[in-house]
Protein backbone atom coordinates (compact mmCIF):
# COMPACT_ATOMS: atom_id res chain seq x y z
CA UNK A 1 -12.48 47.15 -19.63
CA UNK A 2 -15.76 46.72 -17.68
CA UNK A 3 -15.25 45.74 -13.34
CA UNK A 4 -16.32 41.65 -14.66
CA UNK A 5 -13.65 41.90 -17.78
CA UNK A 6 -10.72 43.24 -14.81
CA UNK A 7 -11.95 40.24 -12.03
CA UNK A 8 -11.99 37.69 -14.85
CA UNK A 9 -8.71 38.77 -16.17
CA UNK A 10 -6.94 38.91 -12.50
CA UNK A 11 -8.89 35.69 -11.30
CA UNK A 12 -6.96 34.56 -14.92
CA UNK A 13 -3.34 35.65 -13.50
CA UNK A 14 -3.98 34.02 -10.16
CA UNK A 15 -4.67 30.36 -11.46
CA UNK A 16 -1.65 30.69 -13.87
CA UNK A 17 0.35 31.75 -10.86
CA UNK A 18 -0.79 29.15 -8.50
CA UNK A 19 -0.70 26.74 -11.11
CA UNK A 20 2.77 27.46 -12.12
CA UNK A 21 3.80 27.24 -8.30
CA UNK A 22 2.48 24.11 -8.26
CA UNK A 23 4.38 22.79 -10.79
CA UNK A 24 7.30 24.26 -9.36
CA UNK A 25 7.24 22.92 -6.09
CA UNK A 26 6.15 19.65 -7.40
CA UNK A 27 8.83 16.73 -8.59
CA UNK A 28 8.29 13.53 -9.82
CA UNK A 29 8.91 10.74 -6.56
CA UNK A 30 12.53 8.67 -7.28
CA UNK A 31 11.22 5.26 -7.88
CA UNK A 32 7.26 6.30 -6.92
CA UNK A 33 3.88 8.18 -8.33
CA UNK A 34 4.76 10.88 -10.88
CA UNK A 35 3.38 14.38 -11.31
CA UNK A 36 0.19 14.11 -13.08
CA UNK A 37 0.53 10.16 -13.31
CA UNK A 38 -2.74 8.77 -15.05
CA UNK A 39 -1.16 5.31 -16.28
CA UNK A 40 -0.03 2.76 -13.76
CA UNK A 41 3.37 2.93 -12.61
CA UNK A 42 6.20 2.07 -14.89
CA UNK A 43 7.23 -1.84 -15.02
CA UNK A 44 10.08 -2.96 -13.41
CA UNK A 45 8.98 -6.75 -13.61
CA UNK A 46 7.69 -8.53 -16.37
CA UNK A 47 4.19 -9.30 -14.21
CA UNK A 48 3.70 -5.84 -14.14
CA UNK A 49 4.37 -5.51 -18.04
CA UNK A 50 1.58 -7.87 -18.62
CA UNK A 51 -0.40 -6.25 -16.01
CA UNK A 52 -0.14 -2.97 -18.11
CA UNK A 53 -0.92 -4.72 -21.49
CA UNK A 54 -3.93 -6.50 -20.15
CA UNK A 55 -5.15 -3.38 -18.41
CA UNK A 56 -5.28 -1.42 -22.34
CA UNK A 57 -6.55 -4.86 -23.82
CA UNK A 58 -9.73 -4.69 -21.85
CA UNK A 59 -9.86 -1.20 -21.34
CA UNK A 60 -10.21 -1.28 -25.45
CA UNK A 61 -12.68 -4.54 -25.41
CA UNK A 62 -14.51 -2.18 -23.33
CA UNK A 63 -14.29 1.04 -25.19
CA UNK A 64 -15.09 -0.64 -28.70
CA UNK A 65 -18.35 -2.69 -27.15
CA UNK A 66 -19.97 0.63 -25.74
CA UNK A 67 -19.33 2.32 -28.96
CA UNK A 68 -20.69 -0.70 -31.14
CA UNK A 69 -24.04 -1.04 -28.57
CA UNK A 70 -24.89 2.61 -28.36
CA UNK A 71 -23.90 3.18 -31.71
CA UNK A 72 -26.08 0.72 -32.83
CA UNK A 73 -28.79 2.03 -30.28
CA UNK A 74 -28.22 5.67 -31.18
CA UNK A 75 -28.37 4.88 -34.66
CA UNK A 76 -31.69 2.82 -34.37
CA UNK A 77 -33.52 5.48 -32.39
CA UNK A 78 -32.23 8.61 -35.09
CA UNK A 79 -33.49 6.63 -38.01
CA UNK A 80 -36.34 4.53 -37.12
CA UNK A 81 -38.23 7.59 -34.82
CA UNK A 82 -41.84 7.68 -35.21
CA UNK A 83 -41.54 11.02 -36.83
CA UNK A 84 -40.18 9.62 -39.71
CA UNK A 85 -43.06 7.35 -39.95
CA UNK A 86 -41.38 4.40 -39.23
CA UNK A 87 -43.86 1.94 -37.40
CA UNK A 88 -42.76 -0.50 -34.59
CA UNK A 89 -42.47 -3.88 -35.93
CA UNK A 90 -44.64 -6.99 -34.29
CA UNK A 91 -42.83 -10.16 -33.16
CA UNK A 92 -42.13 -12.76 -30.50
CA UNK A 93 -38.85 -14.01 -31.10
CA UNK A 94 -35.51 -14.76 -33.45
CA UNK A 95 -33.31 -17.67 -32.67
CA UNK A 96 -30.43 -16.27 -34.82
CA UNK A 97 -30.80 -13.22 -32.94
CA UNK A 98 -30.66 -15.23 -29.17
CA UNK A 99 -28.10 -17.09 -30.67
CA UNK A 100 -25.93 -14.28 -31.60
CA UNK A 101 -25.93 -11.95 -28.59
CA UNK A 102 -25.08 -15.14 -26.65
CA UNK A 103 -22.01 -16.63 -28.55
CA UNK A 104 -20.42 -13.29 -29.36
CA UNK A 105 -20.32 -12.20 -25.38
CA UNK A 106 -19.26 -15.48 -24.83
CA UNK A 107 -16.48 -15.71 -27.20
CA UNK A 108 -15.23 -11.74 -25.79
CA UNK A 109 -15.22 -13.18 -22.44
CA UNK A 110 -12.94 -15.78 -22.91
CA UNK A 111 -10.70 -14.20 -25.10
CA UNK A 112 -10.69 -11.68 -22.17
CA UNK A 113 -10.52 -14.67 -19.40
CA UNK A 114 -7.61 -16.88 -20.94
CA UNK A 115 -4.40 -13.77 -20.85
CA UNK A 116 -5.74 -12.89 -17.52
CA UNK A 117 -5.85 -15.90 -16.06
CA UNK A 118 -2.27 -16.96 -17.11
CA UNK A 119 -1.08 -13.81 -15.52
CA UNK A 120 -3.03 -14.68 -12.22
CA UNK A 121 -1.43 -18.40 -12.45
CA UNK A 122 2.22 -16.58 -12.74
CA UNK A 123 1.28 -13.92 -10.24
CA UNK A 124 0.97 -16.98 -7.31
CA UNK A 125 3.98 -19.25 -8.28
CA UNK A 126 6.31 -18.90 -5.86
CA UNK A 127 8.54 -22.17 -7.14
CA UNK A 128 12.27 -21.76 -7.33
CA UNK A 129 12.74 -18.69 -6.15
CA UNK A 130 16.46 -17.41 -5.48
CA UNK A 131 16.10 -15.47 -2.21
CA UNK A 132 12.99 -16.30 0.25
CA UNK A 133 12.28 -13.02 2.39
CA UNK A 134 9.94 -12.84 5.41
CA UNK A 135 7.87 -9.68 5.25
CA UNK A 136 6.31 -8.91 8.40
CA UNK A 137 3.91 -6.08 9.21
CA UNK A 138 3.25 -3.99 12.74
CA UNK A 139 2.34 -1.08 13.87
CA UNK A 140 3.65 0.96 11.92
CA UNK A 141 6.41 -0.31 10.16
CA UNK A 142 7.82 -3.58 8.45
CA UNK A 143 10.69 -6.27 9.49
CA UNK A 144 12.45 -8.15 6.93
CA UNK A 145 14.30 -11.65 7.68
CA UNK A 146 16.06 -13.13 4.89
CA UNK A 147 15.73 -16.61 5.41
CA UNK A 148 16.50 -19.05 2.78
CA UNK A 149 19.62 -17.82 -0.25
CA UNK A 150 22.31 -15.03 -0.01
CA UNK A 151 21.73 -13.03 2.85
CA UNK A 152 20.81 -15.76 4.86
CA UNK A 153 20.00 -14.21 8.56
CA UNK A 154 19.95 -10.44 7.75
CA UNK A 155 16.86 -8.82 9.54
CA UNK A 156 16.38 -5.61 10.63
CA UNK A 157 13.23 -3.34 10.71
CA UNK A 158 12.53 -0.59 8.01
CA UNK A 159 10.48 2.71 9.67
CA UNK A 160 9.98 6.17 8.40
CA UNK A 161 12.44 8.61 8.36
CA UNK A 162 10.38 11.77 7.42
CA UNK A 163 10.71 13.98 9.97
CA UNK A 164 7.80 15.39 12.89
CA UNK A 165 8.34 18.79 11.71
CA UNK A 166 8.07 17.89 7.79
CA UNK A 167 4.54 15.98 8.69
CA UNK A 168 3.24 19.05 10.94
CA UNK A 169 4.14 21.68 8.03
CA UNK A 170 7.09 22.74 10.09
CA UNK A 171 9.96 22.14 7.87
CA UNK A 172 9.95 21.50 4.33
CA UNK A 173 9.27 18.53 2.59
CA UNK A 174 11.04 16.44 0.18
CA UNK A 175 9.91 14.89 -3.31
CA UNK A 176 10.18 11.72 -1.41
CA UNK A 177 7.56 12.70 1.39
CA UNK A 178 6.03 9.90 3.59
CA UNK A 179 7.77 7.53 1.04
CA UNK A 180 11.51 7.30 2.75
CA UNK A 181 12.74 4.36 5.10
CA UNK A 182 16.26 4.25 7.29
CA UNK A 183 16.27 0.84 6.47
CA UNK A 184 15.95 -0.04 2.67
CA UNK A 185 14.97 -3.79 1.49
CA UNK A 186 17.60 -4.44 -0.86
CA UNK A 187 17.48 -7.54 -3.37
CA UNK A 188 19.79 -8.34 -6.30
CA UNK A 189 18.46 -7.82 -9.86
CA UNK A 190 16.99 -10.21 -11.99
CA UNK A 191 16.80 -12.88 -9.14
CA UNK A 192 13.24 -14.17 -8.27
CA UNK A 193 12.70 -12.93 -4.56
CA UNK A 194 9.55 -15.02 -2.53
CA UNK A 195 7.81 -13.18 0.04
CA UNK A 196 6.55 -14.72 3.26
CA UNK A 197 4.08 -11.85 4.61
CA UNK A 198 2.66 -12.20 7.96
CA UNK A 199 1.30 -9.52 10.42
CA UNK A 200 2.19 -8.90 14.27
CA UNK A 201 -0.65 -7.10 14.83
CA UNK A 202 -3.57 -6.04 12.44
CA UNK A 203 -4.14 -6.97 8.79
CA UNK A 204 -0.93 -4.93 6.81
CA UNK A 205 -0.53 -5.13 2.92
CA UNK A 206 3.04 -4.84 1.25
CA UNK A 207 2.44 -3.20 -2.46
CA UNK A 208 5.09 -2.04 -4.38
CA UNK A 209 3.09 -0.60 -8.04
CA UNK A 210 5.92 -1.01 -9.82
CA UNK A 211 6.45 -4.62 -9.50
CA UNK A 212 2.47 -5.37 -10.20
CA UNK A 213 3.16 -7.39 -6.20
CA UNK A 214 0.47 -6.23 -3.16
CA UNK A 215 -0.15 -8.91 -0.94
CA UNK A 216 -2.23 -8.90 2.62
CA UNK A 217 -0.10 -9.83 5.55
CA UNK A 218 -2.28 -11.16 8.20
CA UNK A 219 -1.70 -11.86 11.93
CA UNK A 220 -1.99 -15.96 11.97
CA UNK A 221 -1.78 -16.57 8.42
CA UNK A 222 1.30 -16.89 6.12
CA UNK A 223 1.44 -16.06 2.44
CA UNK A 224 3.50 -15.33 -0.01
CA UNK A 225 4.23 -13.79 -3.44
CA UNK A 226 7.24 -13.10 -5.38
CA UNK A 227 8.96 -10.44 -7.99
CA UNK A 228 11.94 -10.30 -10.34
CA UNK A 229 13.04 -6.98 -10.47
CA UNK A 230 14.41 -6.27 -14.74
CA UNK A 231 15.85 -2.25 -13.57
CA UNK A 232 18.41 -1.31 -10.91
CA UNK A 233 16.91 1.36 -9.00
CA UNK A 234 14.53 2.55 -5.86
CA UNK A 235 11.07 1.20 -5.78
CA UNK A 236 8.56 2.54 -3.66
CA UNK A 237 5.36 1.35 -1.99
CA UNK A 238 3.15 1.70 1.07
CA UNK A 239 0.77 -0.33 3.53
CA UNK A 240 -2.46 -0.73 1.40
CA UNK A 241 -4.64 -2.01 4.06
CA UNK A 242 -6.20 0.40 6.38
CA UNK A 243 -4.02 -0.70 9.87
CA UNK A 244 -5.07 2.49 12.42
CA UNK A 245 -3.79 5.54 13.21
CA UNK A 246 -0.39 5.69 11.79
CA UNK A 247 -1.38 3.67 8.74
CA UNK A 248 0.17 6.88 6.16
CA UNK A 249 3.36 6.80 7.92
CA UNK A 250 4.46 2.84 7.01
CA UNK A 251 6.40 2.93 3.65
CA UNK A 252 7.74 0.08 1.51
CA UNK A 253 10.90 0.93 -0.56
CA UNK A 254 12.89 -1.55 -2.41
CA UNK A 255 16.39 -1.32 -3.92
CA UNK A 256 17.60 -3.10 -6.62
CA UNK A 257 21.24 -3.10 -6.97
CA UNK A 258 23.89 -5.30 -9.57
CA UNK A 259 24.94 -8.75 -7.84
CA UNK A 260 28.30 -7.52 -6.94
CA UNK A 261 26.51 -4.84 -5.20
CA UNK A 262 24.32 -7.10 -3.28
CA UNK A 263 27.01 -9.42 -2.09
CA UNK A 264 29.03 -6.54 -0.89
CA UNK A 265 26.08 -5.35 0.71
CA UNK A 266 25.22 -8.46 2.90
CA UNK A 267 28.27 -9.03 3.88
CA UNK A 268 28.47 -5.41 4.74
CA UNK A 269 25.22 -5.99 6.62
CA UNK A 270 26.27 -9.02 8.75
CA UNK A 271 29.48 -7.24 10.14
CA UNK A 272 27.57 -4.82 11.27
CA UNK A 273 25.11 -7.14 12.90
CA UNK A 274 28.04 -8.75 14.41
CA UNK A 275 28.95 -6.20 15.38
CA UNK A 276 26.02 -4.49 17.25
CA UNK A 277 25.14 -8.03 18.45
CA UNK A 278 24.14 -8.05 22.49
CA UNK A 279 25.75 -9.48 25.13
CA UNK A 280 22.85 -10.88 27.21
CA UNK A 281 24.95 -10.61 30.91
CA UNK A 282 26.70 -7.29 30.03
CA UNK A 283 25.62 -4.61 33.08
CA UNK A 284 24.96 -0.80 31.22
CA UNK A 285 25.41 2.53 33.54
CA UNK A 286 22.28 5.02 33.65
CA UNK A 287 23.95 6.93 30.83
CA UNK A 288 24.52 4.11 28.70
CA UNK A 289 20.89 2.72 28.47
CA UNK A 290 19.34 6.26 28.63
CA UNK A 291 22.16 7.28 25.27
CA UNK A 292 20.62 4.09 23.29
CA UNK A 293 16.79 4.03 24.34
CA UNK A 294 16.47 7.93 23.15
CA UNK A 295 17.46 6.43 20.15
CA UNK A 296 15.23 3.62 20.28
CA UNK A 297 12.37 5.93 21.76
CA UNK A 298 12.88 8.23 18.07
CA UNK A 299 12.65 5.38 16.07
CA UNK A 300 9.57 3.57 17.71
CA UNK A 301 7.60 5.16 20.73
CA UNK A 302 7.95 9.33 19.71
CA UNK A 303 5.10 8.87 16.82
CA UNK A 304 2.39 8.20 19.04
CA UNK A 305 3.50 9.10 22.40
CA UNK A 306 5.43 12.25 20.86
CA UNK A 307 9.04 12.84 21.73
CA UNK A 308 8.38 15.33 24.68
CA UNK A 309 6.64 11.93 25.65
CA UNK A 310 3.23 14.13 26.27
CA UNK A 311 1.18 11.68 24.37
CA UNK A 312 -1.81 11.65 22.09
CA UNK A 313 -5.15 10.56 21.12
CA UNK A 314 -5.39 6.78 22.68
CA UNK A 315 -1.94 6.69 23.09
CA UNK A 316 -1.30 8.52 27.18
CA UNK A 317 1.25 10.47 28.29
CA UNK A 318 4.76 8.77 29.91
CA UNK A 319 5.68 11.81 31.30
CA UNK A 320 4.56 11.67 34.25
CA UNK A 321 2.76 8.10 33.65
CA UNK A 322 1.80 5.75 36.89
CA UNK A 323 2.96 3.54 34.84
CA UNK A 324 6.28 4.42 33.83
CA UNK A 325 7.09 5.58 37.51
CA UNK A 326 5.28 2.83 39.11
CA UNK A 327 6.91 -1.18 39.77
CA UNK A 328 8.88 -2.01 36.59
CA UNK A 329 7.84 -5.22 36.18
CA UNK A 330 3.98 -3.64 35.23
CA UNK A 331 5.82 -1.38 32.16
CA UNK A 332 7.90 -4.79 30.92
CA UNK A 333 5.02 -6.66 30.63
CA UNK A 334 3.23 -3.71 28.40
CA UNK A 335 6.07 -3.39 26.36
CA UNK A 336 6.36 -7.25 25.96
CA UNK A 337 2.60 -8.08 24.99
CA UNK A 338 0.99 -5.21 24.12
CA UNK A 339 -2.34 -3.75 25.65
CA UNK A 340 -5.06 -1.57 24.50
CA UNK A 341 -3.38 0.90 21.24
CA UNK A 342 -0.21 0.04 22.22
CA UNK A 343 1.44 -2.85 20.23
CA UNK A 344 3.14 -5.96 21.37
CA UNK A 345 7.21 -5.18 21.41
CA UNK A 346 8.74 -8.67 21.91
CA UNK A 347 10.25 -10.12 19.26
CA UNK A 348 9.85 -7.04 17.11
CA UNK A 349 12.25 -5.19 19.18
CA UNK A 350 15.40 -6.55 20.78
CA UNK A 351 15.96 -7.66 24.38
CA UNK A 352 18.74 -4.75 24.89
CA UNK A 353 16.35 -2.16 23.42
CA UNK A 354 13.64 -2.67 25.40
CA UNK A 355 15.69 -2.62 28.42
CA UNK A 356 17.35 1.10 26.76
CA UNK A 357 13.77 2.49 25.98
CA UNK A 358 11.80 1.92 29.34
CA UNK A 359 15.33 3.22 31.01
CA UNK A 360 14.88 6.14 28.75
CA UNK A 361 11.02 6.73 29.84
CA UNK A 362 11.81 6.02 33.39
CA UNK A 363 14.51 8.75 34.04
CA UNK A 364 13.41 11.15 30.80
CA UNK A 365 11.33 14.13 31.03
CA UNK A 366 9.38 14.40 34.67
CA UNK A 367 10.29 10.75 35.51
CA UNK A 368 13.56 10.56 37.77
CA UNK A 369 12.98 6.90 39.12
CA UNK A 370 17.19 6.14 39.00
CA UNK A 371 16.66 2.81 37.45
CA UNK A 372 18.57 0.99 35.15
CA UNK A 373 17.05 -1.86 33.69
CA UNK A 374 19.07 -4.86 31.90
CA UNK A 375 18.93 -6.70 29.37
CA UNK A 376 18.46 -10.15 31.31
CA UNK A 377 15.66 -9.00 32.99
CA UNK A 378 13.61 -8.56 29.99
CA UNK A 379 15.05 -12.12 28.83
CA UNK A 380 13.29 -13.65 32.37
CA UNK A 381 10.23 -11.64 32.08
CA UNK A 382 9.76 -13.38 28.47
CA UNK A 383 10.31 -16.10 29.63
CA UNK A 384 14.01 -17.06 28.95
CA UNK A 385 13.27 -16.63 25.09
């Protein structure tokens, strides 16, 4: 075997390897994309069914007009070539022929038109829903209220869990990568669920594939959409509108559970916000508010400030910050309305936790400024709200 036949033959060996590693290490996403997924994602509503069959109806429309005009086309130039001594023929026009080519599109496009806009009509009506759920969007994650059926008053926030280290190639990652929430939306099965979407911040978009649902949520502006979920099971999603820096890192995932399931888990849910609930007046040590806002810091600040607190990019460094070691009442109001990168915490955050987290900042790291701050004063600094 010549030096070309041995490269070829080990260049052979190296993409079988490689590609059998691949597959290896590759697993098909609980509830999202699938290896080697060409189709759209499998229906779990009956939307997304007819999204599917309308998407091969017009995908064959398609296919069988560009064989029919180039066939045609093809066939005309093969067999009526000048070399054959065919001769062009001479005329101005042919009313049949106008006639034809006009009708026949005509007639494809509304036969194409009328299933698509039913499905469009459906898509929007939001009518007698079961379970009304506001969907709002910030930087970077999503906070569900349920405001109008069973669950009545839930809301919590859902954020990434994927780990620093899994994102920086410093610790393995799992087949549900960038796609994994600590907080899962959970609705019951075969109950219409409406969705308020809104933004707190920049234009968001809450897609799940699976339920044929993506819809814009927009600072300002309220809309809404709705799904009926036919399968138990895990449904996954992400922001589809291009929000800034963190935009990869804000997943959407969805579980669909049984209704005995679901009523067991809100009033699971509601004990436990009873339980956690605040008391506006109570006094925390040091220790106390530093133990909860590390927490809070994990969960909300370490992904752009990082959790040494060293910062990055637009987002400065708290160790060490004038602001964090400077008058209080200067990092409240930043953490209250927002300035610059940073997003506006009030109202997407608690009262308590904002008082924990710029404790945490203000004794963590470098900073050693021996202040505790309460929970009341962030209550006066918004205003009593």
């Amino acid at each position: 075997m010549n030096l070309f036949g041995k490269v070829t033959r080990a260049s052979l060996y190296l993409v079988a390897a490689f590609g059998a590693a691949l597959a290896h290490a590759s697993e098909n996403m609980p509830g999202g994309p699938a290896v080697n997924q060409l189709n759209f994602t499998a229906p779990a509503t009956k939307i997304m069914q007819e999204i599917h069959w309308l998407h091969w109806m017009m995908l064959g429309i398609c296919a069988l007009i560009f064989i029919g005009v180039f066939g045609v086309m093809f066939y005309s130039i093969l067999k009526h070539r000048k070399s054959l001594g065919h001769k062009s023929a001479s005329f101005h026009e042919s009313t049949t022929v106008e006639i034809i080519w006009t009708v026949i599109p005509l007639l494809i496009v509304i036969g194409m038109a009328l299933p698509a806009t039913k499905t469009v009509v459906a898509m929007k009506d939001t009518t007698n829903s079961d379970i009304t759920i506001k969907t709002t969007g910030y930087q970077w994650k999503w906070g569900y209220d349920y405001i109008k059926g069973e669950g009545e008053g839930i809301s919590f926030l859902s954020t990434l869990t994927t780990s620093r280290e899994a994102i920086n190639n410093l610790a393995p990652k799992s087949n549900t990568y960038l796609m994994e929430v600590d907080n899962e939306l959970v609705v019951p099965v075969g109950k219409k669920i409406r969705l308020i979407t809104t933004a707190n911040d920049v234009i968001h978009s809450w897609t799940i594939p699976a339920f044929g649902v993506k819809q814009d949520a927009i600072p300002g502006f309220v809309r809404d959409t709705w799904f009926k979920a036919e399968t138990i099971g895990t449904f996954r999603g992400q922001c589809s509108e291009l929000c800034g820096a963190e935009h990869a890192f804000m997943p959407i995932v969805v579980k669909v559970v049984s209704q005995d399931d679901y009523t067991a888990w809100v009033a699971e849910k509601k004990k436990a916000m009873s339980a956690t609930s605040d008391d506006p007046t109570k006094v925390y040590t040091l220790e106390e508010q530093k133990e909860r806002g590390a927490k809070v810091y994990a969960a909300n600040c370490a992904a752009c400030h990082q959790p040494n607190g060293k910062g990055a990019g637009a987002f400065p460094a708290l160790d060490g910050s004038k602001v964090v070691n400077g008058p209080k009442a200067g990092q409240i109001t930043i953490l209250l309305n927002g300035k610059n990168a940073m997003p506006k915490w009030g109202g997407v955050l608690s009262d308590a936790d904002i008082a924990a987290v710029i404790t945490y900042t203000r004794n963590s790291w470098g900073n050693k400024t021996g202040e505790v701050i309460q929970t009341q004063e962030i209550i006066t600094a918004n205003g009593g709200k």
